[in-house]
Protein backbone atom coordinates (compact mmCIF):
# COMPACT_ATOMS: atom_id res chain seq x y z
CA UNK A 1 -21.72 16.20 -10.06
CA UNK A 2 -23.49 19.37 -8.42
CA UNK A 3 -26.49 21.12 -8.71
CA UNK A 4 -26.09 24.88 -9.15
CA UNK A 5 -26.97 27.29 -6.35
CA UNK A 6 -27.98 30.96 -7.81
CA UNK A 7 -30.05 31.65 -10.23
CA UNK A 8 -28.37 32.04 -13.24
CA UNK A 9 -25.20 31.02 -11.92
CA UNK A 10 -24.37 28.48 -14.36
CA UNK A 11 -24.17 31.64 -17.30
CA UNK A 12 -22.26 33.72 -14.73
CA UNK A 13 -19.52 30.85 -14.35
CA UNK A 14 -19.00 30.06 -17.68
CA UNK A 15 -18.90 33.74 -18.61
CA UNK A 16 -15.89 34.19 -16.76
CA UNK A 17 -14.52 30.67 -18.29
CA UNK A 18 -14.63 32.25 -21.60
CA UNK A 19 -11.75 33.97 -20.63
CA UNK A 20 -9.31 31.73 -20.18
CA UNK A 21 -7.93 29.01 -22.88
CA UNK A 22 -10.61 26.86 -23.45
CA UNK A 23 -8.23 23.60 -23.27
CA UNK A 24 -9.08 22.49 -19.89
CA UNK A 25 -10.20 18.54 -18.67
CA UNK A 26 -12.17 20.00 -16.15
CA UNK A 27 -13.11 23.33 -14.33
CA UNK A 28 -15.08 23.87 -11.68
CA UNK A 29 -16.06 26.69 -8.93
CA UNK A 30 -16.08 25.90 -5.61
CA UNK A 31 -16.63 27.93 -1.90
CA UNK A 32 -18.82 30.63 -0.53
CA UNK A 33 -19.26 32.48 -3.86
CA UNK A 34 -20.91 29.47 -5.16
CA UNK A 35 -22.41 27.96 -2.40
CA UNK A 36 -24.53 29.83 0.62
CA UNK A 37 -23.06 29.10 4.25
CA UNK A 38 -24.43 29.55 7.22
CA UNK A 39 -22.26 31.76 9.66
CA UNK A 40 -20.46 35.11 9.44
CA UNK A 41 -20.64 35.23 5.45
CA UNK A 42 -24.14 34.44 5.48
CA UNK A 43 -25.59 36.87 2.75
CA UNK A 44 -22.25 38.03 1.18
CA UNK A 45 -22.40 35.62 -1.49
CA UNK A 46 -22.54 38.06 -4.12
CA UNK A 47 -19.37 39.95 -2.85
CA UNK A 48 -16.92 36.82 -1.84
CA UNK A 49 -14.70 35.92 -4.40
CA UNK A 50 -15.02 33.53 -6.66
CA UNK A 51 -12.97 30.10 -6.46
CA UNK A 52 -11.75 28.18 -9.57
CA UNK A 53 -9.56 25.17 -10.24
CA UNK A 54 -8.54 24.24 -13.98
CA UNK A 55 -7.14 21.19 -14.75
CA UNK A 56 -5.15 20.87 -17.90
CA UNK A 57 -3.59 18.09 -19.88
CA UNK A 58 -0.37 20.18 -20.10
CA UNK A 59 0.62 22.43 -18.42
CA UNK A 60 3.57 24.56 -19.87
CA UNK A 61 1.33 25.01 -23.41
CA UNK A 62 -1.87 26.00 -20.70
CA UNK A 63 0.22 28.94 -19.00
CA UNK A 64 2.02 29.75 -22.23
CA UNK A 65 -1.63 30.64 -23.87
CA UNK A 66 -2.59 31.84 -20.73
CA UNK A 67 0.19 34.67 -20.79
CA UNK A 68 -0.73 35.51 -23.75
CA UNK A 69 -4.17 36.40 -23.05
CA UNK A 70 -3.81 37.19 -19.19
CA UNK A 71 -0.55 38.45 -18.47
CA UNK A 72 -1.61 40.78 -16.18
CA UNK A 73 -3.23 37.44 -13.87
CA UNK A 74 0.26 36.27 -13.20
CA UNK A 75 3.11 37.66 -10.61
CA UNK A 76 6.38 38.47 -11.66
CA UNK A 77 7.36 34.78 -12.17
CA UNK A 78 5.59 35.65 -15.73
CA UNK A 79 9.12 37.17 -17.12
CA UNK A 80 10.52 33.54 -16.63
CA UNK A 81 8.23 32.23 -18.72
CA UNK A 82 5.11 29.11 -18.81
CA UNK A 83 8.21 26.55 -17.67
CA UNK A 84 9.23 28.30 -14.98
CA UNK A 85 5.60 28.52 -13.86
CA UNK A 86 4.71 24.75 -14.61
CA UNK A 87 8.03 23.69 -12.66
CA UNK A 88 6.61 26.09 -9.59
CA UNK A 89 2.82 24.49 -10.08
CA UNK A 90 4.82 20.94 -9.34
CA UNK A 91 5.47 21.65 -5.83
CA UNK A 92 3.03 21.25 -2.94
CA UNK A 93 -0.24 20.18 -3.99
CA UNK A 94 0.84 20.66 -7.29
CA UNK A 95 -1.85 23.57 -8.38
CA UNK A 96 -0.94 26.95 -8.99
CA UNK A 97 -2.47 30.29 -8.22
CA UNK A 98 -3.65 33.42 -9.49
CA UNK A 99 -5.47 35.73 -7.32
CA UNK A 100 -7.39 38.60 -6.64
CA UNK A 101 -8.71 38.76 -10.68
CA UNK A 102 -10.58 41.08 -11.78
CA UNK A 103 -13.00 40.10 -13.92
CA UNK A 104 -16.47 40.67 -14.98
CA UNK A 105 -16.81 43.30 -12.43
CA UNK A 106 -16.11 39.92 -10.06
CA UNK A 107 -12.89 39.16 -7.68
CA UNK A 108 -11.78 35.56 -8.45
CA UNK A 109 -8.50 33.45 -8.34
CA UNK A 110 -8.01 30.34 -9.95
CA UNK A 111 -6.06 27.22 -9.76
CA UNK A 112 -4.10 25.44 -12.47
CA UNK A 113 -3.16 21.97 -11.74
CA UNK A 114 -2.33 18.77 -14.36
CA UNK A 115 -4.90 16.19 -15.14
CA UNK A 116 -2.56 13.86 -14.22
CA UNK A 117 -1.42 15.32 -11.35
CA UNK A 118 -5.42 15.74 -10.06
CA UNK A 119 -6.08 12.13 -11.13
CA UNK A 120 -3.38 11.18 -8.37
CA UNK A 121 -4.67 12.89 -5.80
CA UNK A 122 -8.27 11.69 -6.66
CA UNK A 123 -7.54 8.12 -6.33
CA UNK A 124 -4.57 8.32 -3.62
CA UNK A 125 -5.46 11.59 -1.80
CA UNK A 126 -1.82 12.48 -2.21
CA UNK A 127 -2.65 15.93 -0.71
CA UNK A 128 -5.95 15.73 -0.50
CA UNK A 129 -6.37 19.45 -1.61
CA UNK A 130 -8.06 19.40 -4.69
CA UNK A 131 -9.51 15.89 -3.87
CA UNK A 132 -10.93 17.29 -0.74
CA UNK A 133 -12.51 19.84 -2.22
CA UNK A 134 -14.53 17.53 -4.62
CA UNK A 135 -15.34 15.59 -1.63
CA UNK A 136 -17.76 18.88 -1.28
CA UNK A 137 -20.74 20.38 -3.72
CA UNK A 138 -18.96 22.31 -6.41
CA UNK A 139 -20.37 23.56 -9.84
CA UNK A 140 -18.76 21.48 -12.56
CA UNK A 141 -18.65 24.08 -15.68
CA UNK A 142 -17.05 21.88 -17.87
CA UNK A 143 -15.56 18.24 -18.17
CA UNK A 144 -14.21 16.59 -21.19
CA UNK A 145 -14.58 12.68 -21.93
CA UNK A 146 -11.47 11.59 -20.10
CA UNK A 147 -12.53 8.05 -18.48
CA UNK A 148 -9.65 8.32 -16.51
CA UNK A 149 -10.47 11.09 -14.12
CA UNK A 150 -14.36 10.57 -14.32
CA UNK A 151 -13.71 6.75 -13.04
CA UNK A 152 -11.14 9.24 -10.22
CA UNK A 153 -14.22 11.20 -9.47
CA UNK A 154 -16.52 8.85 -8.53
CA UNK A 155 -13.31 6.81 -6.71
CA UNK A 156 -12.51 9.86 -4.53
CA UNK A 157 -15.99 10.00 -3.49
CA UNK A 158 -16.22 6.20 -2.81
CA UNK A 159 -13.30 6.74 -0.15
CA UNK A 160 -14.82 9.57 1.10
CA UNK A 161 -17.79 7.41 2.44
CA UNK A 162 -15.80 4.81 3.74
CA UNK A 163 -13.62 6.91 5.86
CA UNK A 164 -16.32 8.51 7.10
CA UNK A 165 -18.33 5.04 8.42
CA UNK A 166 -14.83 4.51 9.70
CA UNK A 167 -14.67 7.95 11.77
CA UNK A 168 -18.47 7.38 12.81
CA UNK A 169 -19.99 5.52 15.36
CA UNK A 170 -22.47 2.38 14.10
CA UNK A 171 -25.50 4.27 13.78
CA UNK A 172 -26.07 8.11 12.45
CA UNK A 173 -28.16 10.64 10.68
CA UNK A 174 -27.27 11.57 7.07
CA UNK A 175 -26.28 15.30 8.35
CA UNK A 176 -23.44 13.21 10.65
CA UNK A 177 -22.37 11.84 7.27
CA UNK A 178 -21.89 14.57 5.57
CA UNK A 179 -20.39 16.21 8.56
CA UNK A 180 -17.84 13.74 8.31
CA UNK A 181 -16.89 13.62 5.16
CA UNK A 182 -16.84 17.66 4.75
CA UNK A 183 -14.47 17.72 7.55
CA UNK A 184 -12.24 15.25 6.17
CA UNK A 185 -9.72 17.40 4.12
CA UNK A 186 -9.74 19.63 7.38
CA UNK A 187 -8.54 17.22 9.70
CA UNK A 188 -4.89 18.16 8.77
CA UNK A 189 -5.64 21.79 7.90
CA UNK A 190 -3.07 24.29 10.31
CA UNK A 191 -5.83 27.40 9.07
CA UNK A 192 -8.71 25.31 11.20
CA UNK A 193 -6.37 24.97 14.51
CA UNK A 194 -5.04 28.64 13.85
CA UNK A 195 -7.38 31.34 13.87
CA UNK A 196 -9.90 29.96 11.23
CA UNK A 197 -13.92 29.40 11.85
CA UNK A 198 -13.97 25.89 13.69
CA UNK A 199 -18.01 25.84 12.98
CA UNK A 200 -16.52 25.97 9.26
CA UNK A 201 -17.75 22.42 8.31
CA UNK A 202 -21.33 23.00 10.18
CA UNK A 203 -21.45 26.14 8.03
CA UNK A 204 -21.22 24.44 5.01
CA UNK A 205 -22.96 21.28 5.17
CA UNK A 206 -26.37 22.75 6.75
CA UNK A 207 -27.61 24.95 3.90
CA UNK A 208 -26.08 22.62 1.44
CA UNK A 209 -27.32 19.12 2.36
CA UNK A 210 -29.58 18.34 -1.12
CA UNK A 211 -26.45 19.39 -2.89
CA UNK A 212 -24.56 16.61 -0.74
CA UNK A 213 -27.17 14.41 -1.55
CA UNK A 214 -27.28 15.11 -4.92
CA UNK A 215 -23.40 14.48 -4.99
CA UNK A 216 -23.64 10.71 -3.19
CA UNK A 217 -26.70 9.33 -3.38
CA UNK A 218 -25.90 6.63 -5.88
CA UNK A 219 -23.26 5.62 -4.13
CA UNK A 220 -25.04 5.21 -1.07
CA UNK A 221 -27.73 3.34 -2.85
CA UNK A 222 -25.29 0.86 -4.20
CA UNK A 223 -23.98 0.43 -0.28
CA UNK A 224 -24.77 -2.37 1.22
CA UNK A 225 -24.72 -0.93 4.78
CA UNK A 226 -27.13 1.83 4.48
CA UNK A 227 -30.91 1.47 3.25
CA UNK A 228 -30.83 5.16 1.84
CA UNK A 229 -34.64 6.51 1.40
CA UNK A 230 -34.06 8.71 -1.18
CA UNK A 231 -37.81 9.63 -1.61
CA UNK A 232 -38.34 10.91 2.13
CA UNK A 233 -34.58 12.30 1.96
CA UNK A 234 -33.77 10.16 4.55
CA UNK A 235 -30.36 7.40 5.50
CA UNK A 236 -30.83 4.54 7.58
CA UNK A 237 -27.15 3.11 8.50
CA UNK A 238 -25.98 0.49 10.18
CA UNK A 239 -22.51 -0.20 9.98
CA UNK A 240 -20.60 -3.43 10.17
CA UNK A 241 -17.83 -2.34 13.30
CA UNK A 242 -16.71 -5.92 13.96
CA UNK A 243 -12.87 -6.28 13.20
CA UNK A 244 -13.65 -8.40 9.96
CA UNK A 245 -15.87 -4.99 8.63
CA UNK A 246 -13.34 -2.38 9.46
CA UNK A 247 -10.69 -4.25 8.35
CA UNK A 248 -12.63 -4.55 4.76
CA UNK A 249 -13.19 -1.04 4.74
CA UNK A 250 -9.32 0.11 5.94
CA UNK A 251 -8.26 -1.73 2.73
CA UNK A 252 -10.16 0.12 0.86
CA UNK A 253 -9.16 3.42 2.03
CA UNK A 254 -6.64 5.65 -0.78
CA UNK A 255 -3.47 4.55 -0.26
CA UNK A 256 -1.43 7.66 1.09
CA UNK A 257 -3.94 7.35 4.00
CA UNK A 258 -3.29 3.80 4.32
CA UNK A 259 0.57 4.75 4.34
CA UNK A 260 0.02 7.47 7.11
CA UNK A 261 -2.00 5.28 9.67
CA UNK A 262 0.57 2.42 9.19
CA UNK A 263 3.38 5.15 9.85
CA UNK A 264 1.17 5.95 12.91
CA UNK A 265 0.52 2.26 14.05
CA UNK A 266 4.18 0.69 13.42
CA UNK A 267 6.99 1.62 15.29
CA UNK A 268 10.19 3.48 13.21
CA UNK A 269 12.51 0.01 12.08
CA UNK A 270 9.93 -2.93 12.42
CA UNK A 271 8.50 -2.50 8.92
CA UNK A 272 5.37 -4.68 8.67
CA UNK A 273 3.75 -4.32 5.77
CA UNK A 274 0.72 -2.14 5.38
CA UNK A 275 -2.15 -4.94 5.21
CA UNK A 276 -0.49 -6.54 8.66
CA UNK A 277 -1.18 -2.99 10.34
CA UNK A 278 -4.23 -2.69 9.25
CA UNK A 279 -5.71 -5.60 10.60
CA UNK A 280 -4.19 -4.29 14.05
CA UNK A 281 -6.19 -1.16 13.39
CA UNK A 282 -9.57 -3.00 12.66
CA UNK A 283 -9.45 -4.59 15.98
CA UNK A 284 -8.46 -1.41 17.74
CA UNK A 285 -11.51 0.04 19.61
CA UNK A 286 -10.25 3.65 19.06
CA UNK A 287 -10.37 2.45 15.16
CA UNK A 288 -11.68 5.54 13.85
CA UNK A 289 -9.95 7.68 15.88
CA UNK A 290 -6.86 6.18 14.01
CA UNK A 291 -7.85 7.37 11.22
CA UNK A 292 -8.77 10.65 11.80
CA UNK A 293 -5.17 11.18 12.96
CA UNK A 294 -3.86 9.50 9.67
């Protein structure tokens, strides 16, 4: 999925895995303590914390061997118990947090969230929060043969794309692409309007493009739109922004997104149905601005 930054990184990672109960679908590290920015953190690498997510096939048995081993990782919800915890990890984006870990002389936290629960989000960007965070490099340290959420993986990414020709004007450079799609899960972030870096996205896609390109260059090779020169590192897009073209690619999009520009589009009480307003959108001019608000 992603190529590793640091040397040695990959041994680091997993050393820290080896801590936790080993039944997990898929883990992965993610942020600035895997991946340089550019910007204020520049060079801190070594000292940022290090980001995990875990997703498990259940839950309430993960946490319960969890306690047992890291008790000390939890808050005080750990005197109600792994269901009590599980019922909590439901809510919101449905992941759950420890942080500020010790561990291997390291500060991490980790996420826990259901391989169902992740599959959902992959394929319908119920949240987008874990989903959006694939959308990005990360450093896969394990995966398990679940055809379910690797067919998710790739699906999440496929969206990704086509939002992004949505969002971007009929010509661009590769950087504009990734641009795009790094900023999509912080379109509706509150953190990037309140107080957080706005040059975030620029911050991580600059030092970081080959790992973008590592992540989606099959799929742009397989689209039809873009003559992708992988050997000079290189896109050439042109994309189709009659209302026929958009209107292929809106269907397309996950459908929670779908759902939020038709909530956008149709007044409250008229209740078209989703492929009706959609075809208004594609003929929209301000098309892609559409869906950036959705």
């Amino acid at each position: 999925m992603a190529l590793p930054v640091l040397s040695s990184s990959g041994v680091k990672f997993r050393r820290v895995l080896a801590h936790f109960p080993q039944e997990l679908s898929l883990a992965f590290a993610y942020g600035s303590g895997v991946f340089r920015q550019a910007g204020a953190s520049a060079g801190h690498g070594e000292n940022n914390m290090l980001d995990f997510v875990f997703a498990v096939d259940d839950s309430v048995t993960w946490h319960m061997m969890n306690l047992l081993k890291n008790r000390s990782h939890y808050s005080f919800l750990k005197v109600f118990g792994p269901k009590k915890i599980s019922s909590i990890q439901s809510y919101g984006a449905g992941i759950y947090y420890n942080t500020l870990v010790p561990c291997n002389g390291r500060m991490i936290k980790y996420g826990v969230i259901s391989t169902d629960t992740l599959i959902d989000d992959l394929l319908h960007w119920k949240t987008l929060y874990v989903a959006g965070r694939l959308q990005k490099p990360v450093k896969i340290l394990t995966q398990n043969e679940n055809s379910k959420l690797q067919a998710a993986l790739v699906s999440n990414l496929k969206s990704a794309v086509t939002a992004a020709f949505l969002m971007l004007p009929e010509s661009f450079s590769e950087e504009d692409l990734y641009m795009q799609i790094a900023g999509l899960s912080y379109s509706g972030d509150f953190r990037m309007v309140i107080g957080e870096d706005r040059s975030k996205v620029q911050n991580i896609v600059k030092p970081n493009v080959p790992h973008f390109q590592k992540l989606y260059s099959n799929i742009l090779q397989d689209c039809p739109q873009v003559v992708y020169k992988h050997h000079l590192g290189r896109l050439e897009a042109s994309i189709d922004k009659s209302p026929e073209g958009q209107f292929t690619q809106l269907m397309a999009l996950p459908r929670t997104l779908q759902q939020k520009i038709t909530s956008l589009v149709d007044p409250p009480g008229k209740n078209r149905d989703v492929e009706e307003v959609l075809l208004q959108v594609a003929h929209d001019p301000d098309c892609g601005f559409v869906v950036h608000q959705g």
